[in-house]
Protein backbone atom coordinates (compact mmCIF):
# COMPACT_ATOMS: atom_id res chain seq x y z
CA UNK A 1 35.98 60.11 -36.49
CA UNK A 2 33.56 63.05 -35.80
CA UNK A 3 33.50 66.44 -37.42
CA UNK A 4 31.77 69.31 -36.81
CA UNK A 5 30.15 71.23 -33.94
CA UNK A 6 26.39 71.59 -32.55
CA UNK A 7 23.84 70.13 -34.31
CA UNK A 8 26.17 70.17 -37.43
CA UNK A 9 28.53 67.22 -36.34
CA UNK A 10 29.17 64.43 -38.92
CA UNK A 11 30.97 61.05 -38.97
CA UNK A 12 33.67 60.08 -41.89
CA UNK A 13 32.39 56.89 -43.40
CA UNK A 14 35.50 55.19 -43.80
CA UNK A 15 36.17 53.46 -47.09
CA UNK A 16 32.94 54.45 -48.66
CA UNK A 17 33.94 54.26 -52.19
CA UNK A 18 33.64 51.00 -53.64
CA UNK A 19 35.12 51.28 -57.20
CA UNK A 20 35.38 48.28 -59.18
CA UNK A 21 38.74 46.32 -59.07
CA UNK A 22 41.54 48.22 -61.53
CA UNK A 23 39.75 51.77 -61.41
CA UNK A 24 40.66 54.77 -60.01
CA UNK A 25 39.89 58.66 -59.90
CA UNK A 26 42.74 61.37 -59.54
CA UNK A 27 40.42 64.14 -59.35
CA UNK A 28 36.47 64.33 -58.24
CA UNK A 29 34.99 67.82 -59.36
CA UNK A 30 31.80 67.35 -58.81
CA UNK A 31 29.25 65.27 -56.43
CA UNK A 32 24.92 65.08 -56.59
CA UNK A 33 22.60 62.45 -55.46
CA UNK A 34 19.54 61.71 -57.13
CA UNK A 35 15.66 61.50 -55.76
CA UNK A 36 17.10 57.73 -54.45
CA UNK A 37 19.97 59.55 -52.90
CA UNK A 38 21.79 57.45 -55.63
CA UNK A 39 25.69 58.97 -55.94
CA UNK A 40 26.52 60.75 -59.14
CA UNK A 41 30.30 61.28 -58.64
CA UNK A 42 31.61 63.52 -62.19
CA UNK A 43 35.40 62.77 -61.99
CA UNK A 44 38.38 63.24 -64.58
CA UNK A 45 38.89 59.59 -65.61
CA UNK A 46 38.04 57.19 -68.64
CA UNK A 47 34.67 57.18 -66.34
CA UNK A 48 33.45 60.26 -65.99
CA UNK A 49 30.34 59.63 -63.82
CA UNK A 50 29.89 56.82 -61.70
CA UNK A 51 27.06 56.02 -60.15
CA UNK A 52 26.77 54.49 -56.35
CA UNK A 53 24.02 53.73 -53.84
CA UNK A 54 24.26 55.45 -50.69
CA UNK A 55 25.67 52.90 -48.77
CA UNK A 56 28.86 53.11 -51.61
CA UNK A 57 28.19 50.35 -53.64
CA UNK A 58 29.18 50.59 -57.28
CA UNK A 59 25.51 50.43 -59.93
CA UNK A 60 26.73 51.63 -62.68
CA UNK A 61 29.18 54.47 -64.88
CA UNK A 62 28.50 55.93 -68.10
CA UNK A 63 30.30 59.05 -70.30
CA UNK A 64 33.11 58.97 -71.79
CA UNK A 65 36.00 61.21 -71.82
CA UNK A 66 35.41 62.45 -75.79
CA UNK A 67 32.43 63.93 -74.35
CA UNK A 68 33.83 64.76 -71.04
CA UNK A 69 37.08 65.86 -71.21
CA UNK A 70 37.55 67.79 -68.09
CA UNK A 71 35.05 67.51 -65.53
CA UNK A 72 33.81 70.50 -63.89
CA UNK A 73 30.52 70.82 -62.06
CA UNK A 74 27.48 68.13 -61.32
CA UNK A 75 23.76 69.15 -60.66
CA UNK A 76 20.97 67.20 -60.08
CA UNK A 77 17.44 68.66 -59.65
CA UNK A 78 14.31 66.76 -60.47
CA UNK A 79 16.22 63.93 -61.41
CA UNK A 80 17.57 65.70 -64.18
CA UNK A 81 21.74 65.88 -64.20
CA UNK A 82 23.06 68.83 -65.16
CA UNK A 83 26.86 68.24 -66.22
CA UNK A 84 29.20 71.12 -66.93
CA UNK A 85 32.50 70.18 -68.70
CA UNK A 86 35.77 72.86 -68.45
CA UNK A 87 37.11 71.82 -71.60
CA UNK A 88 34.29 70.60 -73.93
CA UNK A 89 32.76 74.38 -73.16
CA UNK A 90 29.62 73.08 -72.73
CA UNK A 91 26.43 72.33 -70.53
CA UNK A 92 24.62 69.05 -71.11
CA UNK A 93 20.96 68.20 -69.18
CA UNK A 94 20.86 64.72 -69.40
CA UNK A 95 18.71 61.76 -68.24
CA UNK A 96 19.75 59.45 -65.21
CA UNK A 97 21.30 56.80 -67.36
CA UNK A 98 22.89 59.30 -69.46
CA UNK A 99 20.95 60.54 -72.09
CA UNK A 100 21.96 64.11 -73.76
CA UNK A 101 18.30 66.38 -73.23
CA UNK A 102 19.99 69.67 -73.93
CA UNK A 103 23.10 71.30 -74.79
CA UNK A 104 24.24 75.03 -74.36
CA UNK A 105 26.95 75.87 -75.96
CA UNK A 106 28.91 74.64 -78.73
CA UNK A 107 31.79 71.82 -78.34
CA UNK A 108 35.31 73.42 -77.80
CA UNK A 109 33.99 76.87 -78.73
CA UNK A 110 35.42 79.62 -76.39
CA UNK A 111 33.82 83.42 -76.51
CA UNK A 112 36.95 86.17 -76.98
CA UNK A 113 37.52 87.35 -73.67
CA UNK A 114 41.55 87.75 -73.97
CA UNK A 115 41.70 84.65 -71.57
CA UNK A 116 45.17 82.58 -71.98
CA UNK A 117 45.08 79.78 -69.68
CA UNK A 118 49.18 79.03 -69.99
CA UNK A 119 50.04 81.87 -68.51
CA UNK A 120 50.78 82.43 -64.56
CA UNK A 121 48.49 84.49 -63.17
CA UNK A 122 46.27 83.89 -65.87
CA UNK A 123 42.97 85.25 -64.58
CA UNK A 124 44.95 88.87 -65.39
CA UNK A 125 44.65 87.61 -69.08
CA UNK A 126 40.69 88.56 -68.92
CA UNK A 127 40.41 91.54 -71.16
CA UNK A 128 36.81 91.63 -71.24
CA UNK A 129 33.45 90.04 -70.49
CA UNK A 130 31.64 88.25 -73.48
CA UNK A 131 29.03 85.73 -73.88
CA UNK A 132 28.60 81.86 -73.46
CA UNK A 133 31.24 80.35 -72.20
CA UNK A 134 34.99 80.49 -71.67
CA UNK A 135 35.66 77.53 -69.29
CA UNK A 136 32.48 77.17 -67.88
CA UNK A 137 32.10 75.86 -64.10
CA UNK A 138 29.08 74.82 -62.53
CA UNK A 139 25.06 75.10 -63.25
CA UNK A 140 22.20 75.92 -60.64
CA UNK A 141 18.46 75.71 -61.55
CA UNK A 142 16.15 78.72 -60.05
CA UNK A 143 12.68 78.00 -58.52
CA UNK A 144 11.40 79.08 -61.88
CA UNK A 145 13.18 76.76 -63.95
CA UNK A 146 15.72 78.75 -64.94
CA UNK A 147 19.44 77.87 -65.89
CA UNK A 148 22.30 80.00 -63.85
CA UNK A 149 25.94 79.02 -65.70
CA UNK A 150 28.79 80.33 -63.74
CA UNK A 151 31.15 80.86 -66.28
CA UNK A 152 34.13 80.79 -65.10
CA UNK A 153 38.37 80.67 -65.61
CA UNK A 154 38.08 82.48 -68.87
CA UNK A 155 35.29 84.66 -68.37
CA UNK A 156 33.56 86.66 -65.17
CA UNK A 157 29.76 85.82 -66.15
CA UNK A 158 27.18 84.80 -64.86
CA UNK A 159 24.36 83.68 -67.96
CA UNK A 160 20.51 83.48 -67.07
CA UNK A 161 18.97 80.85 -69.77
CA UNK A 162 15.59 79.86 -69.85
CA UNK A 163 14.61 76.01 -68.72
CA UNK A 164 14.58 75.14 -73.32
CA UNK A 165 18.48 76.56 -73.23
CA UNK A 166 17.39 80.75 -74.38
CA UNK A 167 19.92 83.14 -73.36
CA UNK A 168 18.42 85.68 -71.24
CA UNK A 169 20.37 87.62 -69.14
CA UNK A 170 24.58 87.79 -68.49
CA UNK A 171 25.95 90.27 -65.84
CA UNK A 172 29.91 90.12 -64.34
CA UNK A 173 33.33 91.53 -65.53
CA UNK A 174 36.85 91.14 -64.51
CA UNK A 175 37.71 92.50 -61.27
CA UNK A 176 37.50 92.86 -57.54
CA UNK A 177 34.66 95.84 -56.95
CA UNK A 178 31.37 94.90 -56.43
CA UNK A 179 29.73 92.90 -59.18
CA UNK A 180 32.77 92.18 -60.11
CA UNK A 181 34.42 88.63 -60.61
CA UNK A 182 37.75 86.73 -60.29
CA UNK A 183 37.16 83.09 -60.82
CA UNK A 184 33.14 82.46 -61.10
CA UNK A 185 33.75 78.92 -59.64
CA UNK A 186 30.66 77.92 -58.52
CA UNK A 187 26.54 79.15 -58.54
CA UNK A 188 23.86 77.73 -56.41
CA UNK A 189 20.22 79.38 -56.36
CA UNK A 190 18.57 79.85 -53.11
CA UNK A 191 14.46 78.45 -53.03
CA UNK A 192 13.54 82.59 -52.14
CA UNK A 193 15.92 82.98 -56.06
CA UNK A 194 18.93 84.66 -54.55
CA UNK A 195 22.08 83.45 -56.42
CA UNK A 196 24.74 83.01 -54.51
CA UNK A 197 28.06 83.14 -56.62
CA UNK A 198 31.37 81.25 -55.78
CA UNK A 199 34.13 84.52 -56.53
CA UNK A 200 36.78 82.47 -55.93
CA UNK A 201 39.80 84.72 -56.47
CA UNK A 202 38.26 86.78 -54.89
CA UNK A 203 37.88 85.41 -51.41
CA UNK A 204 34.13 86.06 -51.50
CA UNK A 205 31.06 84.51 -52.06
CA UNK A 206 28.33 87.42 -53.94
CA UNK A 207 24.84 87.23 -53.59
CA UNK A 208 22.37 88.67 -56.52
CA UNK A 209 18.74 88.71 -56.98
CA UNK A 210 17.04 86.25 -59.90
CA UNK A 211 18.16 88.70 -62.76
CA UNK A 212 21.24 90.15 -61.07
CA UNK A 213 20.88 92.91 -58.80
CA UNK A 214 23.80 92.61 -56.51
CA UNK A 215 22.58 92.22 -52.86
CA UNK A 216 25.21 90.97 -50.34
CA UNK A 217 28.87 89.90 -50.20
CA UNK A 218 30.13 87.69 -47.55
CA UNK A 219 33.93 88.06 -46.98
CA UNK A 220 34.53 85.79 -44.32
CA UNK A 221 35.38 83.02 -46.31
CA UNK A 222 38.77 81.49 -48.24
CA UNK A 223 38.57 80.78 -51.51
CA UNK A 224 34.97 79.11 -51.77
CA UNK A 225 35.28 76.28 -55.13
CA UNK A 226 31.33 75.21 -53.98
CA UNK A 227 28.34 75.93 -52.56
CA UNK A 228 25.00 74.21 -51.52
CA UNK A 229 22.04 75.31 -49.99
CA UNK A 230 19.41 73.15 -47.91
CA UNK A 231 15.92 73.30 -48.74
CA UNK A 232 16.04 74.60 -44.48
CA UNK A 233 18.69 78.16 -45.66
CA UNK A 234 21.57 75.94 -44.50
CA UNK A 235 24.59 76.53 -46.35
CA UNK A 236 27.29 74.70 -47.02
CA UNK A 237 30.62 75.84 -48.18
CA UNK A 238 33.96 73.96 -49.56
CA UNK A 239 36.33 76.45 -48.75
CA UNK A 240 40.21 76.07 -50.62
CA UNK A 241 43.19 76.76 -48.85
CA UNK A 242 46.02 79.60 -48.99
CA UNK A 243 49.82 78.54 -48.68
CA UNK A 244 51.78 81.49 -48.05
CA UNK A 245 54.20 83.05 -50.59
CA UNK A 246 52.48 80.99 -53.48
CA UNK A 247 50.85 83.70 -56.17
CA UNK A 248 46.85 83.37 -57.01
CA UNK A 249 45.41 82.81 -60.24
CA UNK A 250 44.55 86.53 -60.32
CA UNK A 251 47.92 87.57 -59.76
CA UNK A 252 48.38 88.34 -55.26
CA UNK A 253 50.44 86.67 -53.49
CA UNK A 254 48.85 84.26 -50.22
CA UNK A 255 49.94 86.12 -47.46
CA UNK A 256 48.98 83.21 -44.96
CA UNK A 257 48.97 79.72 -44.55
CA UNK A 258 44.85 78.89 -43.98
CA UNK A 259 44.23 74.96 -44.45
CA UNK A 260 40.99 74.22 -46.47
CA UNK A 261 38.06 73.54 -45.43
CA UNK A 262 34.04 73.29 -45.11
CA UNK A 263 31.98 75.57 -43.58
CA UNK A 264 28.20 75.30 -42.60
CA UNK A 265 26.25 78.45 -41.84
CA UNK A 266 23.20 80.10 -41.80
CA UNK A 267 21.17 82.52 -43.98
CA UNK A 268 23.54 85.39 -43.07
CA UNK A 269 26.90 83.29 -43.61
CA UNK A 270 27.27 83.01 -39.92
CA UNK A 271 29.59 79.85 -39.62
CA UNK A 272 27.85 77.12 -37.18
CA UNK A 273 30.14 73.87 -38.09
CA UNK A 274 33.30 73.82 -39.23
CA UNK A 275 36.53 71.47 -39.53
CA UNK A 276 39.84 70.69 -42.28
CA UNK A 277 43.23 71.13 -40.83
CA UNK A 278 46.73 71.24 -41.45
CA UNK A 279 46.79 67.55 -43.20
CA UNK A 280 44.90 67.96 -46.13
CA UNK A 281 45.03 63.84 -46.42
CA UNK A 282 44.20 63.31 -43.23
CA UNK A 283 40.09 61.98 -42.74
CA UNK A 284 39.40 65.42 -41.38
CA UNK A 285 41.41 67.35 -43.49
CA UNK A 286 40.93 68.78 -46.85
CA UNK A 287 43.21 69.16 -50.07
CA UNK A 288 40.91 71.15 -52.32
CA UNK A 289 37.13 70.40 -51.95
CA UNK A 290 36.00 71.41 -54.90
CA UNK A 291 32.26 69.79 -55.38
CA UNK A 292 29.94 69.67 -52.31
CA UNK A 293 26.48 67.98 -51.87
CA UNK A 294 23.68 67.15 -48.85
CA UNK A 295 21.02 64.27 -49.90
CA UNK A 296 18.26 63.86 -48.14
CA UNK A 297 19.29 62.65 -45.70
CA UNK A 298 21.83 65.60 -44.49
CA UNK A 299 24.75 63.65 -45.15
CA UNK A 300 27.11 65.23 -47.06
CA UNK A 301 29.47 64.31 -50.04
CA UNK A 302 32.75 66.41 -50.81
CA UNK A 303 34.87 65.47 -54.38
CA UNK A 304 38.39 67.02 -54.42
CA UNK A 305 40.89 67.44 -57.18
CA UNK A 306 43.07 66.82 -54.75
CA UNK A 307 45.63 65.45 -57.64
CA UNK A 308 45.49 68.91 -59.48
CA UNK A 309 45.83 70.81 -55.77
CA UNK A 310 48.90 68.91 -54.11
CA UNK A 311 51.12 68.44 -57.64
CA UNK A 312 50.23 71.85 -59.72
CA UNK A 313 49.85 74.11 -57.09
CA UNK A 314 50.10 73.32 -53.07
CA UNK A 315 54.34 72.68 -52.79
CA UNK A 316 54.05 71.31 -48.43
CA UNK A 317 52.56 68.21 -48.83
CA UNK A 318 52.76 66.16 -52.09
CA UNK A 319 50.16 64.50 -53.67
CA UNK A 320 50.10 60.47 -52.76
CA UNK A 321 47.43 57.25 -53.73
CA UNK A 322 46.56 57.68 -49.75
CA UNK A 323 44.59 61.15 -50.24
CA UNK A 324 40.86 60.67 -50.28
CA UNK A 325 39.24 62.20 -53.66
CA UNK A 326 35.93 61.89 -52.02
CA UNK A 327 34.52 61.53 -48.67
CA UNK A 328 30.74 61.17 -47.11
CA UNK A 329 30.38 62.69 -44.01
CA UNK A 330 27.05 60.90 -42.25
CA UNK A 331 25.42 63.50 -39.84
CA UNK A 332 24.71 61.92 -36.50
């Protein structure tokens, strides 16, 4: 099957995945390839990254779910894996095979920011900003070296360290004005050092300079869960769906049904490709693409927690063994 339009059109490799006989994934948060284009796949299961080659074949796995209790966000720059974990409240920089470089935070520490995750609606729960990290989501290195945290479900920060783990810089609160966040889900830094913020909530996607001057916000987009940006200005988008009637984390109601899906646009967000549909476990269809990368070769990996999306939250279609977790998408 082809996706896409124009010069952004992409076939679904079909059966990509080859997991080892007996495993299996419910969720994929998080996707990166290596300087190889080697597949770092940073799932919520007793293997918490798995490693492929790019044609799918299994090499190797290693983490363990002590360590990585709830996956979160994957990113892999200079061949250096970056490996944020929702639950643990931390940020490890680790080696290619695994070993633990650098950690920010401390292990199942949260900062007091009022946030009660039981609670429906519970972005509304954010009394205040505070430091590092409440549920931390995702990681993005600047041209600099510099570490960008997006933190997150319990907090509405953004934290600047430097590349040995020094806390420079945080900026971000609860809300919906400018500046403002509801659900920092996802940071990637442009090579010019704009960072381009996932407000997920929010329906927006807010774009700072390197120490946080707020300079654009795009609006045209559905709940973005991940960004990526080609060395070329492309950018790509995993965009989650609305079901109407069903409430948002930060308390509206969806007043639509939109199905989710990615988006691939230029500089100014202008969209050029775009496809997901009304199936989200159909091939070109999306449950909740929540990790998004391009190797080297412009193909393009999506993860989805598509177990978390079709049973917790998404009532029209129930979650089923059939519905991909993650898909390449080969540009042709």
């Amino acid at each position: 099957m082809i996706v896409g339009q124009g010069v952004h059109r992409y076939e679904v490799v079909e059966g990509w995945e080859q997991l080892p006989s007996g495993w299996s994934h419910l969720d994929v948060a998080g996707v990166a390839t290596d300087s190889q284009d080697r597949v770092y796949v940073f799932n919520r299961s007793e293997h918490p990254i798995i490693v492929y080659d790019r044609d799918g074949t299994f090499l190797s796995t290693w983490g363990d779910k002590a360590t990585y209790p709830r996956a979160h966000g994957i990113t892999i720059v200079d061949d250096l894996v970056y490996l944020v974990d929702a639950a643990d409240q931390t940020v490890r920089k680790c080696t290619l095979d695994g070993k633990t470089l650098l950690t920010l935070g401390i292990s199942g520490q949260v900062s007091d920011t009022g946030y009660r995750a039981n609670v429906p609606s519970n972005l509304t729960t954010i009394a205040r900003a505070a430091g590092p990290f409440n549920v931390p989501t995702r990681l993005a290195v600047g041209p600099n070296g510099d570490l960008y945290v997006a933190d997150g479900y319990g907090n509405a920060r953004v934290h600047r360290f430097s590349p040995d783990g020094e806390l420079l810089q945080s900026w971000g609160e609860p809300g919906t004005g400018p500046g403002q966040f509801n659900l920092v889900h996802s940071v990637a830094v442009h090579p010019d050092g704009r960072v381009f913020i996932c407000d997920r909530e929010n329906d927006r996607v807010q774009i700072f300079g390197p120490t946080g001057e707020l300079l654009a916000i795009w609006t045209n987009v559905t709940r973005p869960g991940d960004l990526f940006i080609g060395k070329d200005g492309t950018i790509y988008i995993g965009e989650m769906g609305w079901e109407e009637g069903l409430p948002k984390m930060a308390g509206k109601i969806m007043p639509e049904d939109r199905p989710s899906r990615l988006t691939v646009r230029d500089p100014e967000g202008n969209i050029l490709s775009t496809w997901g549909g009304p199936d989200p476990c159909a091939s070109d269809g999306f449950s909740a693409p929540h990790g998004l990368w391009v190797d080297s070769r412009g193909d393009i990996y999506v993860g989805e927690v598509t177990h978390t999306a079709l049973s917790a939250f998404f009532k029209r279609t129930q979650w089923h063994e059939g519905c991909q977790t993650l898909t390449k998408y080969a540009r042709v």
